[in-house]
N, C-alpha and C. Protein backbone atom coordinates (compact mmCIF):
# COMPACT_ATOMS: atom_id res chain seq x y z
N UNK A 1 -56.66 22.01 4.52
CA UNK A 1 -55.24 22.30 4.39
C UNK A 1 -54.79 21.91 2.99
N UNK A 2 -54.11 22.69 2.11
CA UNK A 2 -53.71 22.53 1.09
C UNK A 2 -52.51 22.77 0.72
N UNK A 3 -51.88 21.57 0.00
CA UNK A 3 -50.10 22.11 0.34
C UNK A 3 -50.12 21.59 -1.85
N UNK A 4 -48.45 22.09 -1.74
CA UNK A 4 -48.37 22.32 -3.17
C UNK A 4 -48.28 20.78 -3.28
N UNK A 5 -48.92 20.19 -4.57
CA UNK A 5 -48.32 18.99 -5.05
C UNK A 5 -47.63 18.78 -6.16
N UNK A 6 -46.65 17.72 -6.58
CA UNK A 6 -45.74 17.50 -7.31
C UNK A 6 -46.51 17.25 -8.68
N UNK A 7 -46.50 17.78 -9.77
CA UNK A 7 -47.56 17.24 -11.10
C UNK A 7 -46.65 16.00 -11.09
N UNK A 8 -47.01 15.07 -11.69
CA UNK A 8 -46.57 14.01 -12.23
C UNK A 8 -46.25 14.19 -13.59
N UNK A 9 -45.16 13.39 -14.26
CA UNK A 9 -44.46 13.12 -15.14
C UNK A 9 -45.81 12.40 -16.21
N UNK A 10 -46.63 12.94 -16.60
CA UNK A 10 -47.57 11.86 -17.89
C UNK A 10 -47.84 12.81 -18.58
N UNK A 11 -48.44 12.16 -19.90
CA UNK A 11 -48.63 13.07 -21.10
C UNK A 11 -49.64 14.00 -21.22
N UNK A 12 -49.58 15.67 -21.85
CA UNK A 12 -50.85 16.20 -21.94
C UNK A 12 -51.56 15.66 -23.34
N UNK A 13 -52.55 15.80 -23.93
CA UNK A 13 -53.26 15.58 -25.46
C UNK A 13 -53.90 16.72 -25.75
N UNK A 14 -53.44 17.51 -26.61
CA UNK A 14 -53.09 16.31 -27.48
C UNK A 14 -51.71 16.30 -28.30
N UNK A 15 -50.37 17.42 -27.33
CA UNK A 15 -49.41 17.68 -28.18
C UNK A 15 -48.36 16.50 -27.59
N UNK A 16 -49.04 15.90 -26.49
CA UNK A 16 -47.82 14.83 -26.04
C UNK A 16 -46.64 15.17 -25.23
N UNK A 17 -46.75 16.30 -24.68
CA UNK A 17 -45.87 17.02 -23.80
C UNK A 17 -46.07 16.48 -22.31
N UNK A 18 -44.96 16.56 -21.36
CA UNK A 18 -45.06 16.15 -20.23
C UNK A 18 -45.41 17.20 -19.32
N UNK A 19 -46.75 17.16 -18.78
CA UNK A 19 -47.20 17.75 -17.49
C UNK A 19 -46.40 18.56 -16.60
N UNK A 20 -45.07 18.16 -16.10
CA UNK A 20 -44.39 18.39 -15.52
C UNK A 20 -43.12 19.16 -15.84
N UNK A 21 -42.78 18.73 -16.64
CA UNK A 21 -41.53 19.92 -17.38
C UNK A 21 -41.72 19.97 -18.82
N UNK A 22 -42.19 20.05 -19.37
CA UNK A 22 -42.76 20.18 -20.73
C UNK A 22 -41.99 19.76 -21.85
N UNK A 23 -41.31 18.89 -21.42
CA UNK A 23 -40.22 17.92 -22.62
C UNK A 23 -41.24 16.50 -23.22
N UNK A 24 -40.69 16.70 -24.46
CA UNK A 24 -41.74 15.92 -25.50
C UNK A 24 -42.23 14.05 -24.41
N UNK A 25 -42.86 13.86 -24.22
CA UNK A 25 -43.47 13.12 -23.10
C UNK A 25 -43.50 11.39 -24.35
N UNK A 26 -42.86 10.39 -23.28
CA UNK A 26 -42.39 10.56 -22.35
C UNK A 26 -40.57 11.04 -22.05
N UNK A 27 -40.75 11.99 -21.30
CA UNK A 27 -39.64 12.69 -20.86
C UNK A 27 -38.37 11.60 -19.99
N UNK A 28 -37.66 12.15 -19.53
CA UNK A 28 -36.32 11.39 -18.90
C UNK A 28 -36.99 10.94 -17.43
N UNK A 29 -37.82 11.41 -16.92
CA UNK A 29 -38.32 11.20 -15.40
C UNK A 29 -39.31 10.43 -15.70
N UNK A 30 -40.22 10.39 -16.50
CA UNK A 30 -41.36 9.71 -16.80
C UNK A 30 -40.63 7.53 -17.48
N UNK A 31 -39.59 7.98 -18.44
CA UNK A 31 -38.92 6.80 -18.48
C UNK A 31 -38.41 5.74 -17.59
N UNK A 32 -37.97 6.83 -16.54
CA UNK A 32 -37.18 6.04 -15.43
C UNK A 32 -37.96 5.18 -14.30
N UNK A 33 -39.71 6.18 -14.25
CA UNK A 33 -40.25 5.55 -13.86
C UNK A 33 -40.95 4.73 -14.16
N UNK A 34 -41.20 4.45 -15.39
CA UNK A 34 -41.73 3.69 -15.91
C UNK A 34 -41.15 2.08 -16.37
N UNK A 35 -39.42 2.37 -16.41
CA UNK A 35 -38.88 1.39 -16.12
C UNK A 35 -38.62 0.85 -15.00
N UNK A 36 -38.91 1.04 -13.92
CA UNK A 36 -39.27 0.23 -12.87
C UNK A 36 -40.43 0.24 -12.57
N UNK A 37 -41.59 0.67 -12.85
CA UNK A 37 -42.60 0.37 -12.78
C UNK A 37 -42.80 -0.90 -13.15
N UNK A 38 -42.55 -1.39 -14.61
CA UNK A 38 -42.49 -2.14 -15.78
C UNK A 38 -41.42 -3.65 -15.60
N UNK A 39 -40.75 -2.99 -14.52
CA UNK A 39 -39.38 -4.04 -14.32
C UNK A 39 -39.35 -5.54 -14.46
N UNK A 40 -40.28 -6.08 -13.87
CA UNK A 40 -40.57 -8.03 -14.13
C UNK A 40 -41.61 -8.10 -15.25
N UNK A 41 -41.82 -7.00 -16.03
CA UNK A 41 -42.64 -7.42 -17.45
C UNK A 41 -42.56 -6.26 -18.66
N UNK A 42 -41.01 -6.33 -18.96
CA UNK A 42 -40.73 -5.56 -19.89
C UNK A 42 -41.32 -5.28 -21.42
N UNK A 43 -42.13 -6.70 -21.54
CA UNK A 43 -42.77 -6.55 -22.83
C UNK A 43 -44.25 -6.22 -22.76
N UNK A 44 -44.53 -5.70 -21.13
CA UNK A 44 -45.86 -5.43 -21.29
C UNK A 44 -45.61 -3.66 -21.03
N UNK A 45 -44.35 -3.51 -21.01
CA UNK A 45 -44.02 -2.13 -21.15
C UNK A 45 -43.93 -1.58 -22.51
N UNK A 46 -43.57 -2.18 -23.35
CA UNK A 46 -43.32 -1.92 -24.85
C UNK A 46 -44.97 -2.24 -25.61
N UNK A 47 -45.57 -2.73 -25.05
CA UNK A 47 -47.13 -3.26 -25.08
C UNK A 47 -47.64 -1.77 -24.90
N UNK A 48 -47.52 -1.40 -24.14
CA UNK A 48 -47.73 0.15 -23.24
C UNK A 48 -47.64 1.10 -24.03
N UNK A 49 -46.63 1.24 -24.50
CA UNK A 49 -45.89 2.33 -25.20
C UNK A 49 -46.19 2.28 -26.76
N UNK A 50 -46.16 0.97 -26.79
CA UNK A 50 -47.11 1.08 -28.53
C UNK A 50 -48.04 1.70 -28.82
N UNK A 51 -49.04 1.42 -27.72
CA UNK A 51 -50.51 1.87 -27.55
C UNK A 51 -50.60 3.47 -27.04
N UNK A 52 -49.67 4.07 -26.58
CA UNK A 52 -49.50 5.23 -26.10
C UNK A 52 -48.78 6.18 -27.47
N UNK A 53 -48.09 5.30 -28.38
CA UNK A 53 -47.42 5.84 -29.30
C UNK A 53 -48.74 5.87 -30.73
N UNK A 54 -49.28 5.14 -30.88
CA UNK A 54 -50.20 5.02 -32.10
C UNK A 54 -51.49 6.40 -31.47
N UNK A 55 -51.62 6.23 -30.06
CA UNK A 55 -52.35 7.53 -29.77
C UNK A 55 -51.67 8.29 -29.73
N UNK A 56 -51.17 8.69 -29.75
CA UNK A 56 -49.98 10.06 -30.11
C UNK A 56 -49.75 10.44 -31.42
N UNK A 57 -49.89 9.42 -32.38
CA UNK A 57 -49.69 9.10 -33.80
C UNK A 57 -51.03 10.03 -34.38
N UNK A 58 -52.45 9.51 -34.17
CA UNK A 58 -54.09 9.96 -34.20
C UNK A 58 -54.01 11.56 -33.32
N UNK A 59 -53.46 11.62 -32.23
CA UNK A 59 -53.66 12.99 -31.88
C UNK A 59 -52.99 14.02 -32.86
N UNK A 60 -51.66 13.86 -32.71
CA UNK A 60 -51.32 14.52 -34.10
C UNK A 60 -51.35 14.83 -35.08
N UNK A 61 -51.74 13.96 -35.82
CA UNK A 61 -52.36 13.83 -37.20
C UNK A 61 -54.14 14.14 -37.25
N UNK A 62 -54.52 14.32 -36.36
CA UNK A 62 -55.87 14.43 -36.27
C UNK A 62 -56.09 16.37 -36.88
N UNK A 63 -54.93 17.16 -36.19
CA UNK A 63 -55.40 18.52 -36.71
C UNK A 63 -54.58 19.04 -38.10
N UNK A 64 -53.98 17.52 -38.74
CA UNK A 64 -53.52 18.16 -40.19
C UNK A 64 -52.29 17.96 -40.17
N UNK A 65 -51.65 18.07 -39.09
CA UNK A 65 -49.97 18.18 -39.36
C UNK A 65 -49.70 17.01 -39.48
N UNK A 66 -48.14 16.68 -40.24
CA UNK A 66 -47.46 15.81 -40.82
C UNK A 66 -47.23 14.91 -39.36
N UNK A 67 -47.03 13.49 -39.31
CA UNK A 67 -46.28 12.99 -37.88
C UNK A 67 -44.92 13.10 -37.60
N UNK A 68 -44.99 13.15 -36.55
CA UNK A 68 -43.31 13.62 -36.66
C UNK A 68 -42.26 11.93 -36.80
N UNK A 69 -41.32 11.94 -37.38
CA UNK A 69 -40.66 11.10 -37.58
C UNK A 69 -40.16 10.14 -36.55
N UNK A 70 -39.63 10.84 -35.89
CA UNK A 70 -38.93 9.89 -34.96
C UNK A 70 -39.81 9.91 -33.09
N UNK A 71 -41.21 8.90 -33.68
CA UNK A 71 -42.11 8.93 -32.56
C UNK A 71 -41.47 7.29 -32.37
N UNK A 72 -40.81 6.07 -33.02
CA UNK A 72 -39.96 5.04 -32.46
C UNK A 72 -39.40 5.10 -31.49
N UNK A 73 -38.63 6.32 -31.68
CA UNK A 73 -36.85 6.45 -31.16
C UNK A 73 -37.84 6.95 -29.75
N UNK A 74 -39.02 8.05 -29.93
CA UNK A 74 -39.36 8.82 -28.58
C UNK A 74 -40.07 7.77 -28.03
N UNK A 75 -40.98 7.00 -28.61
CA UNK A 75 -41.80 5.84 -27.22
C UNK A 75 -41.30 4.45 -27.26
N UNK A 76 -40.21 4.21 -27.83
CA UNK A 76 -40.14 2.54 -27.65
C UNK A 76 -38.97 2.28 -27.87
N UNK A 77 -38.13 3.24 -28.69
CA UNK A 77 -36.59 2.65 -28.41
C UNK A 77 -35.75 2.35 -27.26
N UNK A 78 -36.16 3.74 -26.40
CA UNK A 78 -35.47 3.44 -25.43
C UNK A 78 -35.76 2.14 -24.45
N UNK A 79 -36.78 1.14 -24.36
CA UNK A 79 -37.54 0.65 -23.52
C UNK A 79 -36.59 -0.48 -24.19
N UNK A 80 -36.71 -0.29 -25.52
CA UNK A 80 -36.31 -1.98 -26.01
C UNK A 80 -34.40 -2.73 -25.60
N UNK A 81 -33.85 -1.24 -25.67
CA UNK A 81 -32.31 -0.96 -25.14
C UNK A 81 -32.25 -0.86 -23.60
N UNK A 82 -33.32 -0.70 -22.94
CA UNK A 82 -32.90 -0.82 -21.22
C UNK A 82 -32.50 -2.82 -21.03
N UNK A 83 -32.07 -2.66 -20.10
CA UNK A 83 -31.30 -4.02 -19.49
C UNK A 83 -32.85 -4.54 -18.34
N UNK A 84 -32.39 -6.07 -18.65
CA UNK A 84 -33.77 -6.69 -17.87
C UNK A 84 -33.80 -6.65 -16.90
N UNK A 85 -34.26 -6.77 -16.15
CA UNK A 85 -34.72 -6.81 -14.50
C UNK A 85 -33.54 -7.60 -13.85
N UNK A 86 -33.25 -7.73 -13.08
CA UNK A 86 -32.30 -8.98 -12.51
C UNK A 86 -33.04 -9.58 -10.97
């Protein structure tokens, strides 16, 4: 029996697009879950996202093109501006 499944919200490689709706990854659904995923260890979320951002950095730059500028603002700003766990 085979029923449709939901793709999940994670990144393809090597353009960094989200699986699921194809907004530059990570996307608005992929954030949200990831901030509660992340919730009692916010700096091992930004830990996360560094390491997800510097590979994103090498995929890109790997076939020539320039990096795009604002890969901060897309993997780690928002994480650093969410509110802590309570």
């Amino acid at each position: 029996m085979t029923s449709a499944q939901e793709v999940e919200h994670l990144h393809q490689r090597p353009d960094w697009d989200c699986l699921a709706c194809g907004s530059p990854w990570p996307c608005a659904i992929a954030r949200g879950k990831l901030l509660h995923e992340y919730r009692a260890f916010p700096s091992l979320l930004r830990i996360y996202l560094s390491t997800q951002m510097y590979e994103a950095l090498q995929d890109m730059t790997a076939a020539g093109e320039a990096p795009q500028v604002n890969l901060y603002e897309r993997f780690l700003a928002w994480a650093r501006s969410s509110p802590s766990s309570s």
